[in-house]
N, C-alpha and C. Protein backbone atom coordinates (compact mmCIF):
# COMPACT_ATOMS: atom_id res chain seq x y z
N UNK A 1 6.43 3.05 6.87
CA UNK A 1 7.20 4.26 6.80
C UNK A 1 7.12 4.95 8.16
N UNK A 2 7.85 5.59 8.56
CA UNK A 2 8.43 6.34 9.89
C UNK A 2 7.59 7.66 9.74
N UNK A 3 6.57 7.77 11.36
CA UNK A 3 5.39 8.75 10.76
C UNK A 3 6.46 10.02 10.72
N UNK A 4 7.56 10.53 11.16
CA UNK A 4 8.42 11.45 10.81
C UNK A 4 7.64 12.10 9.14
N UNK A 5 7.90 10.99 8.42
CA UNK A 5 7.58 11.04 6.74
C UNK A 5 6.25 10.65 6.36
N UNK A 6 5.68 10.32 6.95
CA UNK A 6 4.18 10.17 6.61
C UNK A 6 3.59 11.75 5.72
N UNK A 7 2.94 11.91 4.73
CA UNK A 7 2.21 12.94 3.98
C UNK A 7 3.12 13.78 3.64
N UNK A 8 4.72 13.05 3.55
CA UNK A 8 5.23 14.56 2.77
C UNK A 8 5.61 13.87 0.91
N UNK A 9 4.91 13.03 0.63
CA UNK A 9 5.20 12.60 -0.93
C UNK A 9 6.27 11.82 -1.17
N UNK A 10 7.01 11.17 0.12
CA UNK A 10 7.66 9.77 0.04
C UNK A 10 7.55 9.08 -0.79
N UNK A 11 6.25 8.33 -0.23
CA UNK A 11 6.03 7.09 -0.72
C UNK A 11 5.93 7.58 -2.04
N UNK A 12 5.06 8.24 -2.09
CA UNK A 12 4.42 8.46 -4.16
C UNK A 12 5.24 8.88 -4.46
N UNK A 13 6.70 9.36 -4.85
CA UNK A 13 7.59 9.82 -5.31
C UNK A 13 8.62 8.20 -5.61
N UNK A 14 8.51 7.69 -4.52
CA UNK A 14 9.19 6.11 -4.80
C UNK A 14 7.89 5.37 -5.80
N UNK A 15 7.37 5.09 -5.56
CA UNK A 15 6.31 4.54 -6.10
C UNK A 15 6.29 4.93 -7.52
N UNK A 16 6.17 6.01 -7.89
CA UNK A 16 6.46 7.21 -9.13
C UNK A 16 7.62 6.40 -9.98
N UNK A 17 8.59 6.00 -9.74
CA UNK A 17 9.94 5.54 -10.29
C UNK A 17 9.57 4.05 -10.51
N UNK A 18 8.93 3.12 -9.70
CA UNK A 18 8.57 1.62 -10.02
C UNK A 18 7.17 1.34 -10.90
N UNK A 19 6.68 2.09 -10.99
CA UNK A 19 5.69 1.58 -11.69
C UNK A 19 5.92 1.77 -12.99
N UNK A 20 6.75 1.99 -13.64
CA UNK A 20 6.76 1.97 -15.18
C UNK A 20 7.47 0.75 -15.12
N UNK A 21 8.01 -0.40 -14.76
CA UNK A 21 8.96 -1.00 -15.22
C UNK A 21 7.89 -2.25 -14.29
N UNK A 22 6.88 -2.23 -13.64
CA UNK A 22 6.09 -3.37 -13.40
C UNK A 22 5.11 -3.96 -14.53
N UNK A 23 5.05 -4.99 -14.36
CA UNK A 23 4.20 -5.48 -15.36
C UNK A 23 3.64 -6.57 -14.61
N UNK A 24 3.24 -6.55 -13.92
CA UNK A 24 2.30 -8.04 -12.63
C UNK A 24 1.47 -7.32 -11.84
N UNK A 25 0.87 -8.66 -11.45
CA UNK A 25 0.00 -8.37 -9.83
C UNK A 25 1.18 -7.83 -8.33
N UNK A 26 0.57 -6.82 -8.02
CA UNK A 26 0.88 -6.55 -6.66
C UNK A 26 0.31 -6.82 -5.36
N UNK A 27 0.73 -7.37 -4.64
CA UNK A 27 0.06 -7.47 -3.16
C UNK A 27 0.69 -6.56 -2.33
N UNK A 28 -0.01 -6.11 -1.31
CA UNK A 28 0.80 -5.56 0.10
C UNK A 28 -0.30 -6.13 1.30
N UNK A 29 0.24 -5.50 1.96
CA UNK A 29 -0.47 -5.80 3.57
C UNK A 29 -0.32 -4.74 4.49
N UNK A 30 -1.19 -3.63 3.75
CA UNK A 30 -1.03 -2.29 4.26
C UNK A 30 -2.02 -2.20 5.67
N UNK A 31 -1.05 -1.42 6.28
CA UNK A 31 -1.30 -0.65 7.93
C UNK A 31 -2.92 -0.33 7.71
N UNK A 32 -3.30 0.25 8.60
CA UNK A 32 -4.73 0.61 8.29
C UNK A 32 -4.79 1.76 8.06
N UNK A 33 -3.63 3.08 8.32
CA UNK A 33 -3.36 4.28 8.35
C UNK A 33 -3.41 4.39 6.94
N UNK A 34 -2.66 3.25 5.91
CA UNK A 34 -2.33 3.62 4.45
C UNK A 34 -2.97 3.35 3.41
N UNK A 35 -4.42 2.51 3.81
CA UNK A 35 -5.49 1.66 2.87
C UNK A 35 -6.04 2.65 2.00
N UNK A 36 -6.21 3.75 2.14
CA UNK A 36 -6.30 5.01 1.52
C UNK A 36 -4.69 5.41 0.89
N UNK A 37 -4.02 5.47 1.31
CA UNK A 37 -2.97 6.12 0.25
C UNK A 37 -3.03 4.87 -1.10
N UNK A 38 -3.04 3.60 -0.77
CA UNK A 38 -3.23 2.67 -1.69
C UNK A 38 -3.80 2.29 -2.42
N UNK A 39 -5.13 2.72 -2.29
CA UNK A 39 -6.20 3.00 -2.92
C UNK A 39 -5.88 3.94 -3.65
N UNK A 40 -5.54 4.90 -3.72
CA UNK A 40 -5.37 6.00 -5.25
C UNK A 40 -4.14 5.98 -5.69
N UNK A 41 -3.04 5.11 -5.26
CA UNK A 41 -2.42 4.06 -6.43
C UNK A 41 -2.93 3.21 -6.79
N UNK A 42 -4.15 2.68 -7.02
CA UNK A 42 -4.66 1.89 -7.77
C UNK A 42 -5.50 0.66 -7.46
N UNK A 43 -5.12 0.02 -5.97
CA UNK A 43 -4.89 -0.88 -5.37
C UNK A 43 -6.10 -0.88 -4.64
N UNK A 44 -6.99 -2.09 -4.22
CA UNK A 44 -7.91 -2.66 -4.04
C UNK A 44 -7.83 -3.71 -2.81
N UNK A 45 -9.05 -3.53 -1.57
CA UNK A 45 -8.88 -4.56 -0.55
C UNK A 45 -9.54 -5.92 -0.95
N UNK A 46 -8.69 -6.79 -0.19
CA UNK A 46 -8.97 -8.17 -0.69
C UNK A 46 -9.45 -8.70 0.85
N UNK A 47 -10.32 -9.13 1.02
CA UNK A 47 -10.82 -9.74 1.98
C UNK A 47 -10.75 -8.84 3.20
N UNK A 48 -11.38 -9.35 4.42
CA UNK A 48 -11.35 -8.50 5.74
C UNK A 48 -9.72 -8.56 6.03
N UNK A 49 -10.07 -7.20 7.21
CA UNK A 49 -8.91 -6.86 8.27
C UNK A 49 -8.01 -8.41 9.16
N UNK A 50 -6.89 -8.54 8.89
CA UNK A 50 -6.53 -9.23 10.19
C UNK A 50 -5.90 -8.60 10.99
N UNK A 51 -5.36 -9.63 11.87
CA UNK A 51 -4.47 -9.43 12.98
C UNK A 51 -3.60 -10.41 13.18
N UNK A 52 -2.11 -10.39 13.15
CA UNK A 52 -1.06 -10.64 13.07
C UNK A 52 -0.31 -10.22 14.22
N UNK A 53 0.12 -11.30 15.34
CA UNK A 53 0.97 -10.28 16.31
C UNK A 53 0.75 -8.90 17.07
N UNK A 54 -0.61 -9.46 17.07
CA UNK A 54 -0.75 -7.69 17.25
C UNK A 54 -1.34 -6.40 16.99
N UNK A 55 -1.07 -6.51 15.68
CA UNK A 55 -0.62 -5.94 14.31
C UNK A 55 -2.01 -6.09 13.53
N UNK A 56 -3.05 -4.79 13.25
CA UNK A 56 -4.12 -5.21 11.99
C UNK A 56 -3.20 -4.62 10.96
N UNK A 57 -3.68 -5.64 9.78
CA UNK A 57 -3.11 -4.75 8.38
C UNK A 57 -4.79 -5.43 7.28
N UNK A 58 -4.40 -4.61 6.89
CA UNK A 58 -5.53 -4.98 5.28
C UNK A 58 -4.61 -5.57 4.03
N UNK A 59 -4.97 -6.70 3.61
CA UNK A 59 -4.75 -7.35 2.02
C UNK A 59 -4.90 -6.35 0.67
N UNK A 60 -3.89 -5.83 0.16
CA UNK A 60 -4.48 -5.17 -0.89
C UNK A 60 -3.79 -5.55 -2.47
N UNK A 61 -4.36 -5.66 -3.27
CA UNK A 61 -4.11 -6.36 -4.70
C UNK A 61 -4.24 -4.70 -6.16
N UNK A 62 -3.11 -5.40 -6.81
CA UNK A 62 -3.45 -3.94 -7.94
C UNK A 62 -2.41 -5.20 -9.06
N UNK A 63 -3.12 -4.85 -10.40
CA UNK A 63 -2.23 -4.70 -11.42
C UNK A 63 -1.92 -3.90 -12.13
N UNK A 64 -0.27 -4.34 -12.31
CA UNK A 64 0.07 -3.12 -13.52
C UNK A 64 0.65 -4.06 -14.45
C-alpha cells in the first residue's frame, strides 16, 4: 500500500469485507513495516525474514 494510506484504516476496512466469505489458509509476504498490522488480523510468521531482489518481506500464514 502507498505510505500516502498507510494507518488511515485502508487495509482493515478492505480486509473487513473479505473475510466473511473466506474459508482457507492464507499466505502473504508481508513488508516488514506490516508484520504487525497482520498479526492482529490473525496471521502468524512462518519461518525467518528473506530477501528477494532487494526486498525483505516476512512469510505469514492465518486461517479462516
Amino acid at each position: 500500500m502507498h505510505p500516502k494510506f498507510h494507518r488511515k484504516g485502508v487495509a482493515r476496512a478492505l480486509w473487513q469485507q473479505v473475510v466473511p466469505v473466506l474459508h482457507s489458509e492464507i499466505s502473504v509476504r508481508s513488508s516488514l513495516f506490516a508484520v504487525s498490522f497482520y498479526e492482529k488480523l490473525g496471521f502468524k510468521k512462518v519461518g525467518e525474514v528473506k530477501f528477494f531482489n532487494g526486498v525483505s518481506f516476512q512469510t505469514m500464514m492465518a486461517t479462516f
